[in-house]
PDB file of N, CA and C in Angstrom:
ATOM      1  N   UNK A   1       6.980 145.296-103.118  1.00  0.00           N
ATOM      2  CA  UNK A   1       6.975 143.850-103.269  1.00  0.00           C
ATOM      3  C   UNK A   1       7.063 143.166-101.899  1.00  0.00           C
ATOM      4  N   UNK A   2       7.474 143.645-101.255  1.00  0.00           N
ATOM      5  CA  UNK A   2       7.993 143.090 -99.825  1.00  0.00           C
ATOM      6  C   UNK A   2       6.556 143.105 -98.677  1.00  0.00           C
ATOM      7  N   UNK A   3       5.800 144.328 -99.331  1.00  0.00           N
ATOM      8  CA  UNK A   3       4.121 144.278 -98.480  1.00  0.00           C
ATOM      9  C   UNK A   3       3.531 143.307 -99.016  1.00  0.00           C
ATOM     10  N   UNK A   4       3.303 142.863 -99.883  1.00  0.00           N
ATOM     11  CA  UNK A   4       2.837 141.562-101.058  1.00  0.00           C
ATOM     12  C   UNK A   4       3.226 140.295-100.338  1.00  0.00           C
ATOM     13  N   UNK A   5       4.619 140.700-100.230  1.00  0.00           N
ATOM     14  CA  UNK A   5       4.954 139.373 -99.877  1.00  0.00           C
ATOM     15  C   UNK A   5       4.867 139.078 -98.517  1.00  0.00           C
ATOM     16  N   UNK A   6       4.410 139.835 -97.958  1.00  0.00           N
ATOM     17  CA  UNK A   6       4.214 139.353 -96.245  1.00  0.00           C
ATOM     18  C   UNK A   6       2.548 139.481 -96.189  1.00  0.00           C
ATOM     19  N   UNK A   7       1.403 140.532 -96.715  1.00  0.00           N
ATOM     20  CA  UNK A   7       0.556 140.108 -96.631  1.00  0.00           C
ATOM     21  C   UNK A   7       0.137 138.881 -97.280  1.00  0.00           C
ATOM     22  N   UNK A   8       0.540 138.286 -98.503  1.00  0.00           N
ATOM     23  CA  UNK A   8      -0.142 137.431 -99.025  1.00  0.00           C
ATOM     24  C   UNK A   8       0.808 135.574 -98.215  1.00  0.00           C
ATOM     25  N   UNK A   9       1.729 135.691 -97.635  1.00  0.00           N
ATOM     26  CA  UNK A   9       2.325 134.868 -96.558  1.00  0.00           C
ATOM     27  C   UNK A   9       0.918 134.771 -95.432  1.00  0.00           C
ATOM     28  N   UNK A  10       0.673 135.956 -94.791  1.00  0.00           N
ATOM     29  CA  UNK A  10      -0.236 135.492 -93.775  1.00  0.00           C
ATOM     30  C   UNK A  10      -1.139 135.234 -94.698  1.00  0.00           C
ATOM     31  N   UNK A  11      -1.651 135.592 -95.480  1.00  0.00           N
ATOM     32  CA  UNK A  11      -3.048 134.630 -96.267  1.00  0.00           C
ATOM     33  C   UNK A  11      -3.402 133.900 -96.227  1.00  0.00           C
ATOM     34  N   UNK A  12      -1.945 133.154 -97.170  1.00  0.00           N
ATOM     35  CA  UNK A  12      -1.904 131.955 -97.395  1.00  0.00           C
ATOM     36  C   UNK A  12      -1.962 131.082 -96.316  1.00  0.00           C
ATOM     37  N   UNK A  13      -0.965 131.789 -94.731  1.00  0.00           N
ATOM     38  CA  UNK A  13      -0.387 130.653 -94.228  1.00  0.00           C
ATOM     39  C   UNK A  13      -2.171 130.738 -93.331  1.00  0.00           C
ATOM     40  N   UNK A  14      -3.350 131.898 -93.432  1.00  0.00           N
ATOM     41  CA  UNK A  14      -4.435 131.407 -92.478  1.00  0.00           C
ATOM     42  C   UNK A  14      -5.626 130.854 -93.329  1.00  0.00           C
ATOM     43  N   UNK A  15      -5.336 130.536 -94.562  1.00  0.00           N
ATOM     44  CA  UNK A  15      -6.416 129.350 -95.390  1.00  0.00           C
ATOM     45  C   UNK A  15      -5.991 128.331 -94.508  1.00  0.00           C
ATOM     46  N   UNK A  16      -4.430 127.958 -95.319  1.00  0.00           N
ATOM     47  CA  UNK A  16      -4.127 127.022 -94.585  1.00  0.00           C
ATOM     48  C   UNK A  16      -4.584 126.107 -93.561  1.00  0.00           C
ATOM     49  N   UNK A  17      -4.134 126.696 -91.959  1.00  0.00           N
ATOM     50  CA  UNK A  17      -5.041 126.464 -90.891  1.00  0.00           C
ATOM     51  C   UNK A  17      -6.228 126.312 -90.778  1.00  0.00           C
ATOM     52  N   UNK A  18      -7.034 127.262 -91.557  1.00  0.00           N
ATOM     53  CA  UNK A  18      -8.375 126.825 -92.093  1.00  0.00           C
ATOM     54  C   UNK A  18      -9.140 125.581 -92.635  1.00  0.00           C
ATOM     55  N   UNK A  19      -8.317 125.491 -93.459  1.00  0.00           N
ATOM     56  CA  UNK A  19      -8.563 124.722 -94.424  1.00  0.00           C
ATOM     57  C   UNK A  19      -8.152 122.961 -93.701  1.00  0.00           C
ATOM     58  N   UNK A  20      -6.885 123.037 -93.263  1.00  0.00           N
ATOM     59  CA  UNK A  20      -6.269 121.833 -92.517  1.00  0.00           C
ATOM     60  C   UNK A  20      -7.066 121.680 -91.265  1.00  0.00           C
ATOM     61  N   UNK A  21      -8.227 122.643 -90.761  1.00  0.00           N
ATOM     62  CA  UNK A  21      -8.277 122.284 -89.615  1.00  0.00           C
ATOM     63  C   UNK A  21      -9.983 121.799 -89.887  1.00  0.00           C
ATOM     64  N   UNK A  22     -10.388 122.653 -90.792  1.00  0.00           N
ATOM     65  CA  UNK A  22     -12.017 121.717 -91.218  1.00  0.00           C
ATOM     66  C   UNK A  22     -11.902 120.618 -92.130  1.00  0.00           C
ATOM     67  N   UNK A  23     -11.081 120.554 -92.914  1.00  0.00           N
ATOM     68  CA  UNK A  23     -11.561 119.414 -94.137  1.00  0.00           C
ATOM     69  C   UNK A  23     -10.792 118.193 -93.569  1.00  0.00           C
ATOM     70  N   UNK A  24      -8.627 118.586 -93.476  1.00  0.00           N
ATOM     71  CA  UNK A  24      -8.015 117.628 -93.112  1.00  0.00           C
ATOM     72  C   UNK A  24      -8.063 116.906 -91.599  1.00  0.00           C
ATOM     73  N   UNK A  25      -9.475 117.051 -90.862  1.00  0.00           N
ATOM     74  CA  UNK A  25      -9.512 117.140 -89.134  1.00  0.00           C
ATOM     75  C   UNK A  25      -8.118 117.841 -88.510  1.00  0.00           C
ATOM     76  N   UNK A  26      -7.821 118.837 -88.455  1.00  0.00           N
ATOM     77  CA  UNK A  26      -6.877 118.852 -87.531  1.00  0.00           C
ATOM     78  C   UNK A  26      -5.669 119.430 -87.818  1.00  0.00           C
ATOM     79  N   UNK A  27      -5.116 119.520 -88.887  1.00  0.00           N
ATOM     80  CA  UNK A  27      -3.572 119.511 -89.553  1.00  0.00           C
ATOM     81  C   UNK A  27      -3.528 120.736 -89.515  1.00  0.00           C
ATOM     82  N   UNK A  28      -3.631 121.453 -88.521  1.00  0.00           N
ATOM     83  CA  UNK A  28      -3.673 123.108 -88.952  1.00  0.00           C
ATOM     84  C   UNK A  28      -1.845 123.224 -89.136  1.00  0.00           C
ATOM     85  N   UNK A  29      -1.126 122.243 -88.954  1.00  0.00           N
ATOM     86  CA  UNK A  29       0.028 122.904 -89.681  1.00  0.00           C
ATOM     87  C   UNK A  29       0.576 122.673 -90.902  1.00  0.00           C
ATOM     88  N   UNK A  30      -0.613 122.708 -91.531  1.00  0.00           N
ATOM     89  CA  UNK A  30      -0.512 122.869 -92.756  1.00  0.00           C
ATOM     90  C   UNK A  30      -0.633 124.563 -93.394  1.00  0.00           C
ATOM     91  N   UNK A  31      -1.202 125.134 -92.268  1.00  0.00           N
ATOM     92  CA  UNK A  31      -0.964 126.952 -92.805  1.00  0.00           C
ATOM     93  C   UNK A  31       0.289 127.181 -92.828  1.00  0.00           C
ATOM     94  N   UNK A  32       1.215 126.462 -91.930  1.00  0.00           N
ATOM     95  CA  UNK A  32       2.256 127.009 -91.789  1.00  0.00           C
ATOM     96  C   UNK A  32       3.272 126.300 -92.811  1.00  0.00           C
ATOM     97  N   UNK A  33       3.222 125.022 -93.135  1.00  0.00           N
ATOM     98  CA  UNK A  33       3.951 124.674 -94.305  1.00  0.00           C
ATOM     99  C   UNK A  33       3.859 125.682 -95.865  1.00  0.00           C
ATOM    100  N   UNK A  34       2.351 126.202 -95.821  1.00  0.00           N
ATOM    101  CA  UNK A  34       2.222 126.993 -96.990  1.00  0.00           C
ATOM    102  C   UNK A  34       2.391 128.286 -96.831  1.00  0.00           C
ATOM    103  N   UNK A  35       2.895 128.720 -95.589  1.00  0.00           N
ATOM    104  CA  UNK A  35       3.335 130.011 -95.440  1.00  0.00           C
ATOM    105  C   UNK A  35       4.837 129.957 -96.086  1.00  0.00           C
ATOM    106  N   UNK A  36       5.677 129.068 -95.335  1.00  0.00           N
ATOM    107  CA  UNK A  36       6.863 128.798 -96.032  1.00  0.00           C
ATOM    108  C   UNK A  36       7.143 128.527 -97.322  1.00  0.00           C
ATOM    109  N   UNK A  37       6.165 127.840 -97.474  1.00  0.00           N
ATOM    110  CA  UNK A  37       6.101 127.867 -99.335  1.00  0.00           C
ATOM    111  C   UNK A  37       5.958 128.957-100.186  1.00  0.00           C
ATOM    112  N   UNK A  38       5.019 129.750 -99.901  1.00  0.00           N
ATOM    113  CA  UNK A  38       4.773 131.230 -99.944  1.00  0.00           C
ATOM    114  C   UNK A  38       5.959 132.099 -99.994  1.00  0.00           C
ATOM    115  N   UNK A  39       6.497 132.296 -98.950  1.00  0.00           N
ATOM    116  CA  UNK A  39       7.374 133.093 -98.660  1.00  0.00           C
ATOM    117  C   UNK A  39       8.936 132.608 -99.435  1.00  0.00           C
ATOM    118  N   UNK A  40       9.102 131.283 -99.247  1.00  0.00           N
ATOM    119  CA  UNK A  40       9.888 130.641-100.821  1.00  0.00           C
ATOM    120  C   UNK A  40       9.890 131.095-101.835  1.00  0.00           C
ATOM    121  N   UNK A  41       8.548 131.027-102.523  1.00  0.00           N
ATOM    122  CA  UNK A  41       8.338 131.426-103.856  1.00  0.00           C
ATOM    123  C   UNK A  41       8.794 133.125-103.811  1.00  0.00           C
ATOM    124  N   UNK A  42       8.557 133.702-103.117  1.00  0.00           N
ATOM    125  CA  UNK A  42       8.898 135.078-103.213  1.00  0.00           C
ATOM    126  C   UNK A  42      10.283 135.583-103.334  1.00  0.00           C
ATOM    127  N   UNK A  43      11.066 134.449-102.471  1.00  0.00           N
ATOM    128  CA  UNK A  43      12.249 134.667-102.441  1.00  0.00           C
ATOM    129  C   UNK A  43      13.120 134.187-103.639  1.00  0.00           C
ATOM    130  N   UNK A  44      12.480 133.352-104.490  1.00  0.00           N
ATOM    131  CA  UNK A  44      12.984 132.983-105.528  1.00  0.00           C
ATOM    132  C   UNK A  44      12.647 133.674-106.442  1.00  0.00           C
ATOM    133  N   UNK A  45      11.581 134.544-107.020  1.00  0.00           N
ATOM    134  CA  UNK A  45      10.814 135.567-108.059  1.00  0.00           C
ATOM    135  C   UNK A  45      12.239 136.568-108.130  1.00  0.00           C
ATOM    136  N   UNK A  46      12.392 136.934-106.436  1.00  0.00           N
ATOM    137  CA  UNK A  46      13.384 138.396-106.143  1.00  0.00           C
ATOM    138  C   UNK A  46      14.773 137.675-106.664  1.00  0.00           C
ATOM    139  N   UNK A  47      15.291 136.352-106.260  1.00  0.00           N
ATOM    140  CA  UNK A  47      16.181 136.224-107.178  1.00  0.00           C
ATOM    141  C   UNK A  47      17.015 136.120-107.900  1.00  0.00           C
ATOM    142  N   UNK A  48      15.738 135.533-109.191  1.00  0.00           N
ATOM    143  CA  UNK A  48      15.888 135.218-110.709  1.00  0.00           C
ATOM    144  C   UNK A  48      15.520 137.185-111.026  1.00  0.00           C
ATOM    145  N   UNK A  49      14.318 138.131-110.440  1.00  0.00           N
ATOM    146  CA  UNK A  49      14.789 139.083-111.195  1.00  0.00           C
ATOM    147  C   UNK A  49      16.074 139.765-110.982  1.00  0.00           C
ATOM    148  N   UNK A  50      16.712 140.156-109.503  1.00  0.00           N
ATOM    149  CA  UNK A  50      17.901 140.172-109.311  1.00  0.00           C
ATOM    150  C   UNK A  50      19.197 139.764-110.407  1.00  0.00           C
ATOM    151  N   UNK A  51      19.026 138.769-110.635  1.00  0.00           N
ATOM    152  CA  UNK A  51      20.277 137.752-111.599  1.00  0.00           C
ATOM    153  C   UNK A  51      19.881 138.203-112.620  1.00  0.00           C
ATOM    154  N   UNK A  52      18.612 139.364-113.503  1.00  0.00           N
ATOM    155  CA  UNK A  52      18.767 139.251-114.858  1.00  0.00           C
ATOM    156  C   UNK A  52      19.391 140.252-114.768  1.00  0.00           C
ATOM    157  N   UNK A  53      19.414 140.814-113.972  1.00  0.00           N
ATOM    158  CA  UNK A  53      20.066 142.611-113.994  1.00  0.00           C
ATOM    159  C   UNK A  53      21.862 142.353-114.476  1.00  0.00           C
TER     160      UNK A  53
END
């Protein structure tokens, strides 16, 4: 889970940049807000399954 969650972090966080840097002119830190978001969500999945145990 932990390879998941770091490859799909850089993924996310190089659409991002991508994405912020052709459509939004410029905002490439927007990869990096959705890296953190990313990497959030992961940390919250681990946990809620954690806590059912």
């Amino acid at each position: 889970m932990i390879i998941l969650a770091i490859l799909a972090t850089i993924f996310v966080g190089w659409i991002g940049v991508a994405f912020g840097l052709e459509i939004m002119n410029g905002f490439t830190e927007l990869g990096s807000i959705l890296a953190v978001a990313t990497m959030g969500a992961f940390v919250m999945i681990e946990n809620k399954r954690i806590n059912k145990k």
